[in-house]
Protein backbone atom coordinates (compact mmCIF):
# COMPACT_ATOMS: atom_id res chain seq x y z
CA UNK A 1 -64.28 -32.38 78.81
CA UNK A 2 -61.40 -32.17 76.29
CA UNK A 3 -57.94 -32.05 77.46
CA UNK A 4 -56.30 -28.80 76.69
CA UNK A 5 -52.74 -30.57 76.93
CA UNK A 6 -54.34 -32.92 74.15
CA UNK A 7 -56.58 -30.48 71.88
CA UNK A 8 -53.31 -28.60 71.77
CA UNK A 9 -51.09 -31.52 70.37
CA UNK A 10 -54.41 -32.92 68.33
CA UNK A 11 -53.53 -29.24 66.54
CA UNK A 12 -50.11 -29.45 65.89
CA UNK A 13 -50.70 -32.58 64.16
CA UNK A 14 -53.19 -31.19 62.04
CA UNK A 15 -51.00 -27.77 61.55
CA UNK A 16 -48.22 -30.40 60.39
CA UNK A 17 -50.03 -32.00 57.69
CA UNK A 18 -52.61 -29.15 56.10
CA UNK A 19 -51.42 -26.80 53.38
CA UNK A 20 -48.37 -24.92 54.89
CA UNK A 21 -49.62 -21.51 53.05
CA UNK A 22 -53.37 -21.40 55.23
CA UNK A 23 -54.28 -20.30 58.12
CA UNK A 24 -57.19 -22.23 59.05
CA UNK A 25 -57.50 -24.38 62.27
CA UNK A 26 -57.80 -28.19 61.75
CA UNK A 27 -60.90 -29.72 61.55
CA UNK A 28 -62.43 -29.39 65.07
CA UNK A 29 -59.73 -26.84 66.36
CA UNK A 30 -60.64 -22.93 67.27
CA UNK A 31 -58.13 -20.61 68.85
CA UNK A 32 -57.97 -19.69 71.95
CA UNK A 33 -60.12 -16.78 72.93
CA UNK A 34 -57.99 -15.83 75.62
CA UNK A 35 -54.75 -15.99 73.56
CA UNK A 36 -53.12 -12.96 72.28
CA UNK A 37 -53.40 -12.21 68.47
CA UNK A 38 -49.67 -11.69 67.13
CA UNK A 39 -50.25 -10.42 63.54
CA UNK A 40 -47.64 -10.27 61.09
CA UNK A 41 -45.12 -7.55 60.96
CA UNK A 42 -43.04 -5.85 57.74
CA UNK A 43 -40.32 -3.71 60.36
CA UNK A 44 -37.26 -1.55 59.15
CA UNK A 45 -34.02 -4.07 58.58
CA UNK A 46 -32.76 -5.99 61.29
CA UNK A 47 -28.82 -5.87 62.39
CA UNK A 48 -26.53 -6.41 59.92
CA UNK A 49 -24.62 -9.81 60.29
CA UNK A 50 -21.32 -10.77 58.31
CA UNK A 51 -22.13 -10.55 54.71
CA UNK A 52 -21.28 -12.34 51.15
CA UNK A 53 -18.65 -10.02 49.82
CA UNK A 54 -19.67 -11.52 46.66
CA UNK A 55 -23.61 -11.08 46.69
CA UNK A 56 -26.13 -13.49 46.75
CA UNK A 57 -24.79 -16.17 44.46
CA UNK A 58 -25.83 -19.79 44.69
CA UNK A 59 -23.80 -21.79 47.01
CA UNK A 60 -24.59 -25.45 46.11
CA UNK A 61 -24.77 -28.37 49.18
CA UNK A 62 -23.24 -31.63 48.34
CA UNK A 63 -23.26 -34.51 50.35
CA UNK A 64 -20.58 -34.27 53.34
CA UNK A 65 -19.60 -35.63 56.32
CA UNK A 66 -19.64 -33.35 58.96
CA UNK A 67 -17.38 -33.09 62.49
CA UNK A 68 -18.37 -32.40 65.57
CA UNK A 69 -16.98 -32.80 69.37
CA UNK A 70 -19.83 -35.71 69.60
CA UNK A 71 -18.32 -37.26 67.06
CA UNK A 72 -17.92 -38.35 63.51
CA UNK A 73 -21.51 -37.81 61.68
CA UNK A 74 -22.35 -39.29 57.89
CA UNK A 75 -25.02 -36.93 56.58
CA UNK A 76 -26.51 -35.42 54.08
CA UNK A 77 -28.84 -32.75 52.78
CA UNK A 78 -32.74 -33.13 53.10
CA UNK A 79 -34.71 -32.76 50.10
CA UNK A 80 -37.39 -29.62 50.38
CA UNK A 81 -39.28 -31.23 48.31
CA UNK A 82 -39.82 -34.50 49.29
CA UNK A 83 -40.10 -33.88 52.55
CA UNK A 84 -44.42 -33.19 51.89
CA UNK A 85 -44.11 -37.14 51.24
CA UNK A 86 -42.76 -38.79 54.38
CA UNK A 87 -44.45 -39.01 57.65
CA UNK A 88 -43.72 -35.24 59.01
CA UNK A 89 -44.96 -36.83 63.24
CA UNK A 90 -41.90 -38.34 65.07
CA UNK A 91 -42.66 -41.73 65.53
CA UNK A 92 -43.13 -41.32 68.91
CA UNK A 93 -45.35 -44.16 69.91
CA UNK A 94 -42.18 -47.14 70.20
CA UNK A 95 -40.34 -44.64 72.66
CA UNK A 96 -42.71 -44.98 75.36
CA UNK A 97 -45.34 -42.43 77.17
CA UNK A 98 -42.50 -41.23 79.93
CA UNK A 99 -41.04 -38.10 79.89
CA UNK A 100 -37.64 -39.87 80.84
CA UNK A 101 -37.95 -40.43 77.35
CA UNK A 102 -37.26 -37.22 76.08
CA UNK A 103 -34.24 -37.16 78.34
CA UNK A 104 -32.93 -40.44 76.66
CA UNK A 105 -33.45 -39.04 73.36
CA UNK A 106 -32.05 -35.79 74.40
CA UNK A 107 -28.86 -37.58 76.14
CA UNK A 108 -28.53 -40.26 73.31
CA UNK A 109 -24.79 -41.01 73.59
CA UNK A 110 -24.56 -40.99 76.99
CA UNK A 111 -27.76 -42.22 78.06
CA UNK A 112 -32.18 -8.72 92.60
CA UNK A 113 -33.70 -5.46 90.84
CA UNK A 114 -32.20 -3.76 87.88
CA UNK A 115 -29.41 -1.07 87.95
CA UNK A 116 -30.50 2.75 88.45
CA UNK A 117 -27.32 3.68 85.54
CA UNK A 118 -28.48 3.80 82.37
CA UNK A 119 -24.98 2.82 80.69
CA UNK A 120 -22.58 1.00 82.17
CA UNK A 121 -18.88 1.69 82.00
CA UNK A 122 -17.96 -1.54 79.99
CA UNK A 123 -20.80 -0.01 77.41
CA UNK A 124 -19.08 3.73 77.23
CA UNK A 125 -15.74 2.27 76.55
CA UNK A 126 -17.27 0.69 73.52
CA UNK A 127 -19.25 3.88 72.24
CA UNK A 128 -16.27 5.67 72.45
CA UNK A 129 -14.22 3.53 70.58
CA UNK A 130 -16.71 3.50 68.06
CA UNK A 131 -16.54 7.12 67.75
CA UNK A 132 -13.04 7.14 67.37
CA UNK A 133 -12.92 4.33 64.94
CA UNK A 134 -15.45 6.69 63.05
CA UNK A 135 -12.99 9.32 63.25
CA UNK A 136 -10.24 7.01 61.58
CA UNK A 137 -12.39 5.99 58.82
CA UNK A 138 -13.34 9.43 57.75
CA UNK A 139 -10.05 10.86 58.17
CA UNK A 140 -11.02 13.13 61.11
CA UNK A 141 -8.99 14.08 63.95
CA UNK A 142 -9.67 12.49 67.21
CA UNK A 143 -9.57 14.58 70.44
CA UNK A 144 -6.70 13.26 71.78
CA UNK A 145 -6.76 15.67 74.73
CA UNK A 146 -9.95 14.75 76.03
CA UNK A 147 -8.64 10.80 76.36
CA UNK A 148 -7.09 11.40 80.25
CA UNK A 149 -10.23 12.84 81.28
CA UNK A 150 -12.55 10.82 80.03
CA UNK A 151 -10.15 7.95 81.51
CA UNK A 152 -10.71 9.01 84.57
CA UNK A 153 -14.52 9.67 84.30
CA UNK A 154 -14.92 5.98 83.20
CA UNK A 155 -12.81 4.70 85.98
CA UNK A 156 -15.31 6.63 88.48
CA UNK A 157 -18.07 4.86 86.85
CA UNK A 158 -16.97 1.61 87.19
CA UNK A 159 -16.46 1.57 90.73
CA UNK A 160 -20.38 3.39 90.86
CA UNK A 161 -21.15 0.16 88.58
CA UNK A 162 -19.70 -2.14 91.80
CA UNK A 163 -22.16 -0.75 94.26
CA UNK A 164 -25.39 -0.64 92.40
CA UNK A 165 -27.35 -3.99 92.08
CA UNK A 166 -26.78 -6.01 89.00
CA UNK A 167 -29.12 -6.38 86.29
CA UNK A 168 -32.01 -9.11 87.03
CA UNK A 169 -30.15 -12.39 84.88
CA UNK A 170 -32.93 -13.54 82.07
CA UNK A 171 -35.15 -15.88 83.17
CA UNK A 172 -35.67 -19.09 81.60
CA UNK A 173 -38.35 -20.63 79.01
CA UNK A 174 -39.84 -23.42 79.99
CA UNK A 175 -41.88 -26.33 78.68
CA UNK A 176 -45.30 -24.49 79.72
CA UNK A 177 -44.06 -21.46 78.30
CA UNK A 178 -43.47 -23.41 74.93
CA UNK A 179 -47.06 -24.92 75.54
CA UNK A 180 -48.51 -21.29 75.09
CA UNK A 181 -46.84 -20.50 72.39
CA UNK A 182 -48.34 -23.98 70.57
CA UNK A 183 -51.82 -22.56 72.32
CA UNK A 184 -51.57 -19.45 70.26
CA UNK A 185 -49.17 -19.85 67.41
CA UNK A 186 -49.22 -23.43 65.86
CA UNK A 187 -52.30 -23.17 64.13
CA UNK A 188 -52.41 -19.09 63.19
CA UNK A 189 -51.28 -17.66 60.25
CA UNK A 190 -48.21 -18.24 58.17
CA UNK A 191 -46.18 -15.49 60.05
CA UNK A 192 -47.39 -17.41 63.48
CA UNK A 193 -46.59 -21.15 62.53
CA UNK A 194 -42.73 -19.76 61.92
CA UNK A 195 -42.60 -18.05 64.56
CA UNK A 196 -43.88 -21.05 66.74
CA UNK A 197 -41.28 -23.60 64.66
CA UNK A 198 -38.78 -21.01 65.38
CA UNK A 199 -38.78 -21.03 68.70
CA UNK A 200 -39.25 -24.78 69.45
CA UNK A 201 -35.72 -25.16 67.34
CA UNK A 202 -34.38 -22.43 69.47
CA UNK A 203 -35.05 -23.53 72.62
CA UNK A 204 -33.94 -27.72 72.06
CA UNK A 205 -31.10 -26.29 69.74
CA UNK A 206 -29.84 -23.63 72.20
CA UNK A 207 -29.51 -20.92 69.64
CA UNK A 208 -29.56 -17.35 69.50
CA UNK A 209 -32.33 -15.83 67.67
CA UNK A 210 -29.94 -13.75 65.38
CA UNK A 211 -28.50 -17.22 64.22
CA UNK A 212 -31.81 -18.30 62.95
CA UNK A 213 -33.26 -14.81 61.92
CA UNK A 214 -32.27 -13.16 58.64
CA UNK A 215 -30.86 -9.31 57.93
CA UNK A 216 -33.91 -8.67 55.69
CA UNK A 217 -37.40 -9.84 55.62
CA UNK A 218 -37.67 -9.98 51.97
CA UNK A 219 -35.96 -9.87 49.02
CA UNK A 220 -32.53 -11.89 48.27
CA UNK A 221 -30.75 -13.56 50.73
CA UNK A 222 -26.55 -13.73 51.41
CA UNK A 223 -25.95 -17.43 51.65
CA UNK A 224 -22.80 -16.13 54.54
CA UNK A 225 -25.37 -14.85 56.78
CA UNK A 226 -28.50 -16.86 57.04
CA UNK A 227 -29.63 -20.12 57.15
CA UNK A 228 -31.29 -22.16 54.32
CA UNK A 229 -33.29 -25.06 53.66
CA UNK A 230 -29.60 -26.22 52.29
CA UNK A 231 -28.20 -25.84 55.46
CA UNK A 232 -30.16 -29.04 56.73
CA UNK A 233 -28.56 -32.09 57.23
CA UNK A 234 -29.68 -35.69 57.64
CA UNK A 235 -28.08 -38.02 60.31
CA UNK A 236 -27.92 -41.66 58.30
CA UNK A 237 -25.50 -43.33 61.12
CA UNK A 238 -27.49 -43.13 64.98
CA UNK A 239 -30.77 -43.58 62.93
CA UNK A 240 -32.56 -41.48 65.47
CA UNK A 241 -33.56 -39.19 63.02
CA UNK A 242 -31.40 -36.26 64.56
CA UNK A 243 -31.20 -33.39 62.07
CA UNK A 244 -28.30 -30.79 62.02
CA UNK A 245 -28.32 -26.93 61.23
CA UNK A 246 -25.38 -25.48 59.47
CA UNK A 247 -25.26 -21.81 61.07
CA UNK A 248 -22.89 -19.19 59.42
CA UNK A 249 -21.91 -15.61 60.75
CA UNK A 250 -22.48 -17.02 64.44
CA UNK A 251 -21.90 -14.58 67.51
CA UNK A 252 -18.67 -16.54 68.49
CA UNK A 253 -17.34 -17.77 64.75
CA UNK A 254 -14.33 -16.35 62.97
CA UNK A 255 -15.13 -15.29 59.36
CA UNK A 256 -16.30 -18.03 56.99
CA UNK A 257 -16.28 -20.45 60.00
CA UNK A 258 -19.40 -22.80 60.23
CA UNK A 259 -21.08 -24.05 63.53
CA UNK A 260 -23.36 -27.07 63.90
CA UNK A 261 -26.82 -27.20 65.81
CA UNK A 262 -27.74 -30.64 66.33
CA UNK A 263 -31.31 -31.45 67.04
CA UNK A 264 -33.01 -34.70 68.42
CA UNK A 265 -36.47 -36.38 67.22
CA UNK A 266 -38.43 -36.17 70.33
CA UNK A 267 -41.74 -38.07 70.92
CA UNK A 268 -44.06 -34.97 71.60
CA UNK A 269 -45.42 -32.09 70.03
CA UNK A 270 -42.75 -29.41 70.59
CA UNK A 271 -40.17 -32.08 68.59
CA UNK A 272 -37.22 -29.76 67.02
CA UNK A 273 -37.04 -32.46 64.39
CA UNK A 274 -40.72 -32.06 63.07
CA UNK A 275 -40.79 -28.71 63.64
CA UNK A 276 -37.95 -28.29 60.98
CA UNK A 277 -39.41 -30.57 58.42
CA UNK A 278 -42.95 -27.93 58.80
CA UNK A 279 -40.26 -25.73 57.44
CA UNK A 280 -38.88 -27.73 54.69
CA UNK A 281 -42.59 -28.57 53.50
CA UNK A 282 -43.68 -24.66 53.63
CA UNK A 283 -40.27 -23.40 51.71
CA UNK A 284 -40.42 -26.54 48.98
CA UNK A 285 -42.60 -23.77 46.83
CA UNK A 286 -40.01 -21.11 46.86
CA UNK A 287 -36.85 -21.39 45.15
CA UNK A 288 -34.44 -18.52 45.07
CA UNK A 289 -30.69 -19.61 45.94
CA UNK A 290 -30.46 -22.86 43.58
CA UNK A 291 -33.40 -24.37 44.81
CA UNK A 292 -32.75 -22.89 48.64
CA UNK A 293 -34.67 -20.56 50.56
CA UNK A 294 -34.59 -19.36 54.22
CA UNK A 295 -35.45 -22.16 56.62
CA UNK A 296 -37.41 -19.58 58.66
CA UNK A 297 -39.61 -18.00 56.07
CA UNK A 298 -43.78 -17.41 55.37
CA UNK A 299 -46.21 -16.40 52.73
CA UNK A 300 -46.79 -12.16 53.35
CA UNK A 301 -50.20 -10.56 52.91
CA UNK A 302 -48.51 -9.72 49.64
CA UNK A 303 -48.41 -12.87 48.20
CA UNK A 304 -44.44 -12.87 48.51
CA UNK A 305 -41.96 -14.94 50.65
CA UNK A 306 -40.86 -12.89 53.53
CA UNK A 307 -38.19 -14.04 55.98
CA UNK A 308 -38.03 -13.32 59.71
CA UNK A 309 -36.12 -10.99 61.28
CA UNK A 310 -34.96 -11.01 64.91
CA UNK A 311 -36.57 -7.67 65.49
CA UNK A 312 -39.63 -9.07 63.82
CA UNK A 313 -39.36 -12.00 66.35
CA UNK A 314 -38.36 -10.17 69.21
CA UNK A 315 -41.70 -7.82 69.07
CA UNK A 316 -44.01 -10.35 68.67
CA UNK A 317 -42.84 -12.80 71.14
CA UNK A 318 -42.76 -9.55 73.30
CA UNK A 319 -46.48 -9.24 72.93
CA UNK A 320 -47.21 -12.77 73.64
CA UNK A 321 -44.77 -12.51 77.13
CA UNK A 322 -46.71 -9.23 78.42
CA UNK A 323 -49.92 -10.54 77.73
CA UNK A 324 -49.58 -13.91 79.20
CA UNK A 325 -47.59 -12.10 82.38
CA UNK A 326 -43.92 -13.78 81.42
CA UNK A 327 -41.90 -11.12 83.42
CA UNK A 328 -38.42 -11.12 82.60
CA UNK A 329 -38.56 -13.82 79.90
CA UNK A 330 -36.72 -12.69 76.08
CA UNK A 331 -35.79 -14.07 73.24
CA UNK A 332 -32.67 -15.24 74.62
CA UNK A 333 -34.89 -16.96 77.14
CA UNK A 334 -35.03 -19.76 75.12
CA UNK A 335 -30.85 -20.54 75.02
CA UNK A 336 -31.10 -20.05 78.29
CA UNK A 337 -33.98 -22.74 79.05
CA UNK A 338 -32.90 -25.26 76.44
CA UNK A 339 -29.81 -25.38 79.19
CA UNK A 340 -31.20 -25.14 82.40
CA UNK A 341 -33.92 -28.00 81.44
CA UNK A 342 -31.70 -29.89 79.51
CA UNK A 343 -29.06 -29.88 82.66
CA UNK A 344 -31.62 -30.42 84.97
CA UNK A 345 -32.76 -33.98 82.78
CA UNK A 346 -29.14 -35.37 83.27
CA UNK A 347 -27.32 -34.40 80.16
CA UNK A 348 -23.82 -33.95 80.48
CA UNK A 349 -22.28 -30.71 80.65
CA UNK A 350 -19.63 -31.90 77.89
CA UNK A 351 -22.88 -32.18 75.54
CA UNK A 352 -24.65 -29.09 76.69
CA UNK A 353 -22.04 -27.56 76.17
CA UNK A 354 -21.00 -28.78 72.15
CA UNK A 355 -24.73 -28.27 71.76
CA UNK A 356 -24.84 -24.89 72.42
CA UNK A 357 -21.63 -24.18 71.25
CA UNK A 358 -19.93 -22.84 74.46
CA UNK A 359 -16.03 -23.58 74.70
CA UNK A 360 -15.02 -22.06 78.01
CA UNK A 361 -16.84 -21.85 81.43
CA UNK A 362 -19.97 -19.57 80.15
CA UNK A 363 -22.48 -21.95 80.10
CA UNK A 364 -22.53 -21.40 83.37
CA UNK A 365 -24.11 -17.91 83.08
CA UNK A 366 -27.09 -19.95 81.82
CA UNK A 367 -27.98 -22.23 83.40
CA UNK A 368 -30.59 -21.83 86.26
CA UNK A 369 -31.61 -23.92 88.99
CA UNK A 370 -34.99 -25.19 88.60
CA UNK A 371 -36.81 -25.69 92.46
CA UNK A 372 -38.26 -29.43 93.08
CA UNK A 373 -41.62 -28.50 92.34
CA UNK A 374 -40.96 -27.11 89.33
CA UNK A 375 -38.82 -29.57 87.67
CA UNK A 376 -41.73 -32.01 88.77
CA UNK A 377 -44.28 -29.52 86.84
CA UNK A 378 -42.11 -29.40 83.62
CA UNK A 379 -41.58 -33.41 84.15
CA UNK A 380 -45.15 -34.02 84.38
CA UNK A 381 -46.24 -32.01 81.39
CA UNK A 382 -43.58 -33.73 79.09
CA UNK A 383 -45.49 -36.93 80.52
CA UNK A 384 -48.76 -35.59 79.41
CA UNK A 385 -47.25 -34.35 76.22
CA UNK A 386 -45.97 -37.53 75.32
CA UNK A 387 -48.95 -39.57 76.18
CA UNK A 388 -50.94 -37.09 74.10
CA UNK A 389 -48.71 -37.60 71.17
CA UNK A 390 -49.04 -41.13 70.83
CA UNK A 391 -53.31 -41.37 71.52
């Protein structure tokens, strides 16, 4: 009898090196029958993020060194297009078949129930100022008479907000989770495969969906607010292969600031790394920004390049965590398990933190404690993933 653990990674290996525009299972792959089907979605716009005053004008990459609290990096852009030519598996077969491994490659330097309120106070203060910042910008008059009532109506609902129970805290992804996702998404459509690369980035990168989602899911792009196949850059000093993501209009960036994710080559099937270079290889047929093109993009059933947006993300992920009985798991599920797991393998705060970008004591919101048994599962399946990888 096959293993699943193995017919699964036997599939991403064939999903990394067939035509990035088909659908088709490799050779000797079907989909699961059990598995949700998560077709592709054209939704109204997604949130507006910071924006290109000037348009969508090329923005051309040159090499650069780039500085981060790990330290000083040499890199340099990846070329889309010759990416289709090199070896697109990390070379996973010197590192070993432990899943200590993909702690050492990960650590490389240093080897309740849910509120009965509807809105919370916090929330009304900020609907309210949005009113009245409304008011300003259309030259309306506020009414400033209603301001010491409503004072006092939000200060009663903030001690009500004290004695209800909090809001359930998100739960975590995890590496079985991830493993589904393969199951069902690594060898679907071209919608699917994005989605799956996606989310393998976002989890081992620690990154909010809206960083690596797009305002529109066609059309031109605003190099200030979304992340291109220029925005990839090469690590030439550790020689680990590590990859970094230039992210722009981040939740916690001042205007025009940029923020790095740094990903590790991992020796398994849900490798950040490779899952990146998928994207390279699929985009190396577009060109719309000088030769760039969203990082996270797919062929539509209209023959044009669409990008994905978070609500396009968001819904379909949704579908996969209610049929597959993931209570309380969201898209920000996966910043939240690239943490906890990431924590729980040794790695030191100081890194988890630069990782995922957090500069006060935050991170701490995150990270969840994982019981002995299942740190032992998720340990055990990395084993079996890596063993899989290199057979």
């Amino acid at each position: 009898m096959t293993n699943p653990i193995q017919a699964i990674s036997n599939a991403v290996k064939g999903a990394s090196s067939q035509d990035p525009n088909t659908s088709a299972p490799p050779t000797g792959q079907t989909p699961s029958q059990s598995s949700p089907t998560i077709p592709p979605e054209n939704p109204p716009h997604g949130p507006k993020r910071p924006a290109n005053p000037s348009g969508t004008t090329s923005s051309s990459k040159t090499n650069t060194t780039q500085k981060s609290a790990e330290g000083h990096k040499q890199t340099q852009p990846i070329p889309a297009q010759s990416i289709a030519k090199q070896g697109l598996q990390p070379k996973g077969k010197s590192l070993g078949t432990q899943a200590t491994k993909t702690a050492a490659a990960l650590g490389v330097e240093n080897a309740g129930s849910a509120s009965s309120q509807d809105v919370a106070a916090n929330t009304l203060r900020k609907y309210l100022a949005g009113i009245q910042m409304w008011h300003t910008y259309h030259n309306a008059i506020f009414p400033e008479q209603t301001k010491l009532k409503v004072s006092v109506m939000l200060k009663s609902s903030a001690y009500v907000d004290v004695e209800v129970p909090k809001k359930p805290r998100k739960k975590a992804v995890t590496i079985d989770i991830l493993v589904k996702l393969a199951e069902i998404l690594a060898t679907g459509d071209p919608f699917q495969r994005a989605l799956f690369d996606l989310s393998v980035v976002a989890f081992w990168g620690m990154a909010r969906l809206v960083e690596l989602t797009y305002n529109d899911n066609c059309g031109p792009l605003r190099p200030q607010a979304s992340l291109l196949t220029s925005d990839i850059r090469q690590d030439l000093e550790g020689g680990d292969g590590s990859i970094t993501l230039v992210i722009r209009g981040a939740k916690t960036a001042s205007p025009g600031e940029e923020q790095l994710i740094r990903l590790k080559r991992l020796p398994h099937m849900l490798c950040p790394v490779l899952a990146v270079h998928r994207r390279l290889s699929e985009a190396s047929r577009y060109h719309d920004l000088g030769g760039a093109n969203s990082l996270f993009g797919f062929l539509g059933p209209d023959g044009n390049r669409h990008h994905i947006t978070k609500p396009m993300a968001t819904r379909a992920l949704d579908k996969i965590w209610k049929a597959c009985g993931y209570e309380g798991v969201s898209g920000h599920s996966f910043r939240v398990g690239g943490a906890s797991l990431q924590r729980a393998l040794g790695i030191p705060v100081e890194q988890i933190c630069t990782r995922g970008r957090w500069a006060s004591d935050c991170y701490k919101l995150y990270l969840r404690h994982f019981l002995a048994d299942e740190l032992a599962a998720n340990l055990a399946l990395l084993n079996q993933l890596e063993e899989a990888w290199d057979s």
